[in-house]
N, C-alpha and C. Protein backbone atom coordinates (compact mmCIF):
# COMPACT_ATOMS: atom_id res chain seq x y z
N UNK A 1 -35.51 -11.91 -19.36
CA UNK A 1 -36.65 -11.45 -20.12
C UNK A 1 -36.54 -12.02 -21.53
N UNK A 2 -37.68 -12.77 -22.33
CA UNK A 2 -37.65 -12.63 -23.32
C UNK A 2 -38.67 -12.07 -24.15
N UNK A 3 -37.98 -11.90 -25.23
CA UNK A 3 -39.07 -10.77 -26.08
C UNK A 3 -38.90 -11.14 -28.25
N UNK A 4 -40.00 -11.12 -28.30
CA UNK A 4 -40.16 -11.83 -29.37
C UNK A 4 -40.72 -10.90 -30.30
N UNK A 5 -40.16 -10.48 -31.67
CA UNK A 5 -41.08 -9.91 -32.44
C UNK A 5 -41.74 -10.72 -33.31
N UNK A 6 -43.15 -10.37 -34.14
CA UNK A 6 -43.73 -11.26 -34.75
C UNK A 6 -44.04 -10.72 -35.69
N UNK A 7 -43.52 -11.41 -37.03
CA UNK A 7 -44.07 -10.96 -38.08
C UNK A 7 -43.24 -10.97 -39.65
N UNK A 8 -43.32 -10.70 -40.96
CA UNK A 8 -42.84 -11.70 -42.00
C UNK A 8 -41.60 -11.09 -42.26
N UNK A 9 -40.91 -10.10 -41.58
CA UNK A 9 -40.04 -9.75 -42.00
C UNK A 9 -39.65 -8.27 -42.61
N UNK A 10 -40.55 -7.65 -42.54
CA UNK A 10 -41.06 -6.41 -43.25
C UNK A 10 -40.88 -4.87 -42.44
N UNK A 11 -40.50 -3.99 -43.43
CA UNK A 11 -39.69 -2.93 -42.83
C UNK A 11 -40.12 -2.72 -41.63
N UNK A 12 -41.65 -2.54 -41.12
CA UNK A 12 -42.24 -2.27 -39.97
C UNK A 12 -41.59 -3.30 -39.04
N UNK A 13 -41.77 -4.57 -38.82
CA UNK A 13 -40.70 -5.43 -37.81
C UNK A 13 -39.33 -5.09 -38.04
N UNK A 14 -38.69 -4.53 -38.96
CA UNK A 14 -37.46 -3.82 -38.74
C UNK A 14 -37.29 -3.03 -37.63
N UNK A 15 -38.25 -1.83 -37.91
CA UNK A 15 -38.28 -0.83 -36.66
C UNK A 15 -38.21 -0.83 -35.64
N UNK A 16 -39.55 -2.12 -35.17
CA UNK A 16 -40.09 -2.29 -34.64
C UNK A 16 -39.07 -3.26 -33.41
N UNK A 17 -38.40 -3.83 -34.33
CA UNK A 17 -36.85 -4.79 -33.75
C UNK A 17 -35.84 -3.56 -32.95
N UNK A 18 -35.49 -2.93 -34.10
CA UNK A 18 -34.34 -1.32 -33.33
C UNK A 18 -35.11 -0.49 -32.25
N UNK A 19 -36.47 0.10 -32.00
CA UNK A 19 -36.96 0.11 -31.23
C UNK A 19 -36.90 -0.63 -29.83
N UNK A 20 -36.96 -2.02 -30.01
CA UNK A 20 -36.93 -2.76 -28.77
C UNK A 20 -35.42 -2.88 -28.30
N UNK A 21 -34.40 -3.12 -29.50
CA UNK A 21 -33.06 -2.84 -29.05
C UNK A 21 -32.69 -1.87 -27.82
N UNK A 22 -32.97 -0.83 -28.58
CA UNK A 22 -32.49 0.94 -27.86
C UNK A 22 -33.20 0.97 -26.85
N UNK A 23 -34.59 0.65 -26.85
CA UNK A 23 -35.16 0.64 -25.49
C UNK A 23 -34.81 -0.46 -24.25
N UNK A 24 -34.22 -1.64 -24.83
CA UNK A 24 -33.40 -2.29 -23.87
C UNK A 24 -32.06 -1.31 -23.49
N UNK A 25 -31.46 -0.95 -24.50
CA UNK A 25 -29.93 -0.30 -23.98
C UNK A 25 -30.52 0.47 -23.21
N UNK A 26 -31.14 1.26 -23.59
CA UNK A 26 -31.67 2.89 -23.16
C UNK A 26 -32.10 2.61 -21.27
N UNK A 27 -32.37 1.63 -21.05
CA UNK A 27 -32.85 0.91 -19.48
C UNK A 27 -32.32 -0.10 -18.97
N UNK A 28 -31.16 -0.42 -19.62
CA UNK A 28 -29.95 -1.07 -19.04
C UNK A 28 -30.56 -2.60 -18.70
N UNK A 29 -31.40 -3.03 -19.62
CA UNK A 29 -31.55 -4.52 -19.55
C UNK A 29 -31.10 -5.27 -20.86
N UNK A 30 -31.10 -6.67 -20.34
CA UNK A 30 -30.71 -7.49 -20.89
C UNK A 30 -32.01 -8.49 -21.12
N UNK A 31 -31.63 -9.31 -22.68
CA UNK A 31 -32.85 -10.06 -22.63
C UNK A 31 -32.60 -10.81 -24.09
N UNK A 32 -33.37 -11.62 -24.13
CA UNK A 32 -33.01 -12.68 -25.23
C UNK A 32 -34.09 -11.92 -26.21
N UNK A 33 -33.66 -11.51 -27.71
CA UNK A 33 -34.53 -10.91 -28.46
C UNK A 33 -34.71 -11.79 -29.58
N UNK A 34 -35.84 -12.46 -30.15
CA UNK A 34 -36.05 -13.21 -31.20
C UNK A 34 -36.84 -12.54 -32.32
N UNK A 35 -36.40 -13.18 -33.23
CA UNK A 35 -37.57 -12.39 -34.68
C UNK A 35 -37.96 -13.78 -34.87
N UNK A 36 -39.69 -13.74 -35.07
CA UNK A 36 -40.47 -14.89 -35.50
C UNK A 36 -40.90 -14.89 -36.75
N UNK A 37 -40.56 -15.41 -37.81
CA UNK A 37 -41.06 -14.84 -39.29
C UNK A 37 -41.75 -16.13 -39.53
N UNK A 38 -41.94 -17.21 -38.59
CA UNK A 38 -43.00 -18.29 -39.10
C UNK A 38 -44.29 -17.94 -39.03
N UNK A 39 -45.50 -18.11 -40.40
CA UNK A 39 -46.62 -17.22 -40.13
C UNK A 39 -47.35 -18.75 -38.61
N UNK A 40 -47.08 -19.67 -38.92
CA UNK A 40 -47.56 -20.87 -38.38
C UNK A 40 -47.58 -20.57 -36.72
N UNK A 41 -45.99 -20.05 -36.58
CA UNK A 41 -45.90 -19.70 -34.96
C UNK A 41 -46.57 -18.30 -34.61
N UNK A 42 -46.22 -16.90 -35.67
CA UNK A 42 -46.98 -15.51 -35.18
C UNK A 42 -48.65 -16.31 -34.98
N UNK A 43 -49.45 -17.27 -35.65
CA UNK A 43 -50.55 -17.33 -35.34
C UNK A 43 -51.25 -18.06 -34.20
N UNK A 44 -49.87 -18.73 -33.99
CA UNK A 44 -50.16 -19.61 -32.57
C UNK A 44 -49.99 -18.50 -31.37
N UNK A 45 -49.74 -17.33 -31.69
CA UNK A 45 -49.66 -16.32 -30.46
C UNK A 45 -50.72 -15.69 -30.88
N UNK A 46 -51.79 -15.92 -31.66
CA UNK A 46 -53.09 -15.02 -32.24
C UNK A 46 -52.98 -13.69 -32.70
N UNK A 47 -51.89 -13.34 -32.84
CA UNK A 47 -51.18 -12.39 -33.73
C UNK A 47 -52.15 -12.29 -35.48
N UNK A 48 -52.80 -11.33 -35.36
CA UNK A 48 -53.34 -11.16 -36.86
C UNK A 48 -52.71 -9.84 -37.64
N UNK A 49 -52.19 -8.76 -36.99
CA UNK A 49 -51.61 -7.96 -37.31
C UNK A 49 -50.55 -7.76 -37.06
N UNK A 50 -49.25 -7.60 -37.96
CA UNK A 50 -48.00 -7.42 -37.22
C UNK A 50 -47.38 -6.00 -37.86
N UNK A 51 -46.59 -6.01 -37.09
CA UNK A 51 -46.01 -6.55 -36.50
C UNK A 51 -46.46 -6.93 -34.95
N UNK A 52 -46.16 -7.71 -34.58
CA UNK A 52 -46.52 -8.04 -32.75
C UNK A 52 -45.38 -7.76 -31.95
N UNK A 53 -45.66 -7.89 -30.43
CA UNK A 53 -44.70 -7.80 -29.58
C UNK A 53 -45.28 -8.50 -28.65
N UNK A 54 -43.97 -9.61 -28.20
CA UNK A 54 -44.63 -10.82 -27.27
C UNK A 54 -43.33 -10.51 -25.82
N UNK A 55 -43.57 -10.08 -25.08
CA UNK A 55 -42.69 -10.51 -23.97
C UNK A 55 -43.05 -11.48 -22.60
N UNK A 56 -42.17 -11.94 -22.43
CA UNK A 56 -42.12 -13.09 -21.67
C UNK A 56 -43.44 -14.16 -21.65
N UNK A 57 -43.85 -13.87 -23.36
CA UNK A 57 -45.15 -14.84 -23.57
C UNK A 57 -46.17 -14.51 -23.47
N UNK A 58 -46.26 -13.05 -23.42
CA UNK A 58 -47.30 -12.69 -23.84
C UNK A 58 -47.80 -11.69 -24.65
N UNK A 59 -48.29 -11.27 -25.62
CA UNK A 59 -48.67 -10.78 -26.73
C UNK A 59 -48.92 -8.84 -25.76
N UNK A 60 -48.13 -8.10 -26.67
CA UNK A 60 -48.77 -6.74 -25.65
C UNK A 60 -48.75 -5.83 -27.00
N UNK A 61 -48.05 -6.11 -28.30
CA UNK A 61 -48.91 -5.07 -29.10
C UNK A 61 -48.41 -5.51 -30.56
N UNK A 62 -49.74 -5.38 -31.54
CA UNK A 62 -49.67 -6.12 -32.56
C UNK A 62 -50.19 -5.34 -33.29
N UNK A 63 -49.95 -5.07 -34.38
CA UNK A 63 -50.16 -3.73 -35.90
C UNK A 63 -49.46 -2.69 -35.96
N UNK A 64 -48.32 -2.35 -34.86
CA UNK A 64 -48.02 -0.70 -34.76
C UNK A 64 -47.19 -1.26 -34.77
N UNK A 65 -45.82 -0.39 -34.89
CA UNK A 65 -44.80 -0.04 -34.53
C UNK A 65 -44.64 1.21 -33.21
N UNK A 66 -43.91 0.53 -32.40
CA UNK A 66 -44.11 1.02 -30.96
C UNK A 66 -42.75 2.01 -31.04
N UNK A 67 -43.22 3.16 -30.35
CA UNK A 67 -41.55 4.01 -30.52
C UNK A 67 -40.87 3.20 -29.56
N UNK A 68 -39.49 4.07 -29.11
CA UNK A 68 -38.84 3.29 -28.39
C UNK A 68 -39.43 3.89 -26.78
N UNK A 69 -39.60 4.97 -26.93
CA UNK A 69 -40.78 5.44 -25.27
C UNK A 69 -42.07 4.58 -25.15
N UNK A 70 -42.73 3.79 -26.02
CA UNK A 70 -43.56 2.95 -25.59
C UNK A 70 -42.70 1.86 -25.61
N UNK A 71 -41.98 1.68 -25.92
CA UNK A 71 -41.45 0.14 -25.73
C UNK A 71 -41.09 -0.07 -24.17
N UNK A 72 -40.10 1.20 -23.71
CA UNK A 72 -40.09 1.66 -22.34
C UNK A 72 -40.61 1.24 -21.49
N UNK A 73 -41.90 1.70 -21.59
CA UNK A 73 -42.59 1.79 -20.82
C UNK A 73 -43.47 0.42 -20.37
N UNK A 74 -43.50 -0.18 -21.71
CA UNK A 74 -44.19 -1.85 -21.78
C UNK A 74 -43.14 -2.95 -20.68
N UNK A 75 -41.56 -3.02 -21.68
CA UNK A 75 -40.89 -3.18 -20.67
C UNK A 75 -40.34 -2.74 -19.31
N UNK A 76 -40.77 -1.82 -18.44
CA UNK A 76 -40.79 -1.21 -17.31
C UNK A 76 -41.97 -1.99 -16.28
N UNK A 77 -42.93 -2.31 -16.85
CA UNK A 77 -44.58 -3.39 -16.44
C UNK A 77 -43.96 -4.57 -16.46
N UNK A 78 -43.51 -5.26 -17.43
CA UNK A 78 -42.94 -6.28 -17.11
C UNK A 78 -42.01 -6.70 -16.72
């Protein structure tokens, strides 16, 4: 799995990063986790609000910070 956060760096993609952590531990997966702080690349994923969340390439949520029970649950679909 990979999973990408998007966005400039800012406390909310902080969270938004530990969130996706714990919700990997928390469900016993593994997965390549990237932070994207290029605005050039978040816009090539049409990302206008971030923070975003891209897994396995595709964009599933962008402006929020997702708890770690929605993160769950996103990664559980995919």
């Amino acid at each position: 799995m990979e999973i990408k956060i998007l966005g400039p760096g800012c406390p909310r993609c902080a969270s938004l990063y530990d969130n996706v952590i714990l919700a990997l531990e928390e469900l016993g997966l593994e997965a390549q986790v990237e932070k994207v702080t290029d605005l050039g690349q978040i816009a090539a994923h049409g990302v206008i609000q971030t923070p975003g969340l891209v897994v396995n390439g595709k964009v599933v949520s962008q402006g929020k910070v997702l708890s770690v029970e929605e993160v769950k649950e996103i990664l559980k679909r995919e």
